[in-house]
N, C-alpha and C. Protein backbone atom coordinates (compact mmCIF):
# COMPACT_ATOMS: atom_id res chain seq x y z
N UNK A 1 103.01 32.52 137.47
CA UNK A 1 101.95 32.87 136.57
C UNK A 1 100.84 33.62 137.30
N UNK A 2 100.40 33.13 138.71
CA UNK A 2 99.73 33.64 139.34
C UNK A 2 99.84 35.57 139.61
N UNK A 3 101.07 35.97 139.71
CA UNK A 3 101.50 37.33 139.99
C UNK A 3 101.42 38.10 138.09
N UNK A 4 101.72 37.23 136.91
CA UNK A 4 101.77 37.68 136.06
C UNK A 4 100.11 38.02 135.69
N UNK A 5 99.11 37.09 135.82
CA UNK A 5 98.23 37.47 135.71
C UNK A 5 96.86 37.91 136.29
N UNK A 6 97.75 38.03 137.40
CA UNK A 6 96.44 38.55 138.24
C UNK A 6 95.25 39.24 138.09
N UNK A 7 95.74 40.05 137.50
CA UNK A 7 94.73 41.17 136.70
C UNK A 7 92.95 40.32 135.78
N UNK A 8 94.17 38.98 135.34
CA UNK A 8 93.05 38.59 134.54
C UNK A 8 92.31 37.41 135.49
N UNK A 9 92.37 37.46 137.23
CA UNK A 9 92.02 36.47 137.51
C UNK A 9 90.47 36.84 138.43
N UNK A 10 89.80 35.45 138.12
CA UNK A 10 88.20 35.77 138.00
C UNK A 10 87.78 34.53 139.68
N UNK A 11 87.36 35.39 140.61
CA UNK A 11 86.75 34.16 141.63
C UNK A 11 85.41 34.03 141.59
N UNK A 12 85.73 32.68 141.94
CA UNK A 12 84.50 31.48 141.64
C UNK A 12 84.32 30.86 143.03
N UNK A 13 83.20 30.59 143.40
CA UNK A 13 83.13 29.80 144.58
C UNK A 13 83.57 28.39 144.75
N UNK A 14 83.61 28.41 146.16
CA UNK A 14 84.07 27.04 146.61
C UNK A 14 85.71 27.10 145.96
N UNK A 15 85.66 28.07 146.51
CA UNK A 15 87.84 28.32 146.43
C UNK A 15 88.35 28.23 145.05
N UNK A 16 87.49 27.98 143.68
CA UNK A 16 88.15 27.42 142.74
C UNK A 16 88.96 28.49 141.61
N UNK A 17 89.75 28.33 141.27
CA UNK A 17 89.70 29.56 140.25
C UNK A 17 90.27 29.68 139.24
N UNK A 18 90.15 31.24 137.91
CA UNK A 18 90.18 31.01 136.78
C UNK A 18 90.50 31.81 136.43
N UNK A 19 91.34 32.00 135.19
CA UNK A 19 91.82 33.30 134.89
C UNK A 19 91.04 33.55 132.97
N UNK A 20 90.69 34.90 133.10
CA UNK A 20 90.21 35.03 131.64
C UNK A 20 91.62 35.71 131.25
N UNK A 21 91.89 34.88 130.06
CA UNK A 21 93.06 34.95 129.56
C UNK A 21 92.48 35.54 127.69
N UNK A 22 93.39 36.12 127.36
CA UNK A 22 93.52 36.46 125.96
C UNK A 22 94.26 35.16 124.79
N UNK A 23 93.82 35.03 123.65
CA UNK A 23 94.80 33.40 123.25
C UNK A 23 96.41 34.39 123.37
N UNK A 24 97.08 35.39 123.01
CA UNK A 24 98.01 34.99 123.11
C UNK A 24 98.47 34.81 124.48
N UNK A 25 97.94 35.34 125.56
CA UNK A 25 98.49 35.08 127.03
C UNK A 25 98.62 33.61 127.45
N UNK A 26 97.73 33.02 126.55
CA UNK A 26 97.63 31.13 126.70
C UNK A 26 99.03 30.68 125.65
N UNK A 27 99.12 31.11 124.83
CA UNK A 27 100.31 30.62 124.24
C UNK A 27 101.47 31.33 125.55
N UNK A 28 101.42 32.21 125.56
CA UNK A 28 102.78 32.25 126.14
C UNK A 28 102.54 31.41 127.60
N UNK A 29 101.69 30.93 128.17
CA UNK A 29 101.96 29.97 129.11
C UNK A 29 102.36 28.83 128.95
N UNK A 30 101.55 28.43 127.74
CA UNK A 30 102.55 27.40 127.09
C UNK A 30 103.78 27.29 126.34
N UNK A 31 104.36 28.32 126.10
CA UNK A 31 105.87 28.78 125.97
C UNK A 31 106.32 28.36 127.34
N UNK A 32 105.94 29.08 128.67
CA UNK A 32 106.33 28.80 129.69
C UNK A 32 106.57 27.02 129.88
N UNK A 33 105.86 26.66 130.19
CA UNK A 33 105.80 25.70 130.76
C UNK A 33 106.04 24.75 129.61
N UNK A 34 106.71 24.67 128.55
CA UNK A 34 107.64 24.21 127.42
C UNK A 34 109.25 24.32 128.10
N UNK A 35 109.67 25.39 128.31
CA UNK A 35 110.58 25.46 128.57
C UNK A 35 110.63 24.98 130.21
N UNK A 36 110.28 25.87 130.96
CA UNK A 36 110.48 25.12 132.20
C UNK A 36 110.76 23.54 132.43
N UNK A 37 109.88 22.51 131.29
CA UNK A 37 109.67 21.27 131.01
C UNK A 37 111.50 20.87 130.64
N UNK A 38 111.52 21.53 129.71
CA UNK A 38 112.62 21.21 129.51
C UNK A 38 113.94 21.70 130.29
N UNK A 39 114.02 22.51 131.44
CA UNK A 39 115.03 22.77 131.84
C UNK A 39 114.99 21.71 133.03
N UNK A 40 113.83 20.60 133.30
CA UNK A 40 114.05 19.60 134.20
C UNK A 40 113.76 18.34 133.73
């Protein structure tokens, strides 16, 4: 996810960080990580 959204990723101090995401880019992470879930 990190390489997919890089573009949208925002640094914050003290190492922490965040990505400004669009809602559908948040659904499809949670598509992701639905399935991934289920392939283990």
């Amino acid at each position: 996810m990190h390489k997919r959204f890089k573009s949208s990723s925002v640094k914050l101090k003290k190492s922490r960080e965040w990505f400004d995401l669009w809602v559908w880019q948040i659904w499809l992470i949670y598509f992701w990580m639905k399935v991934y879930h289920l392939k283990n």
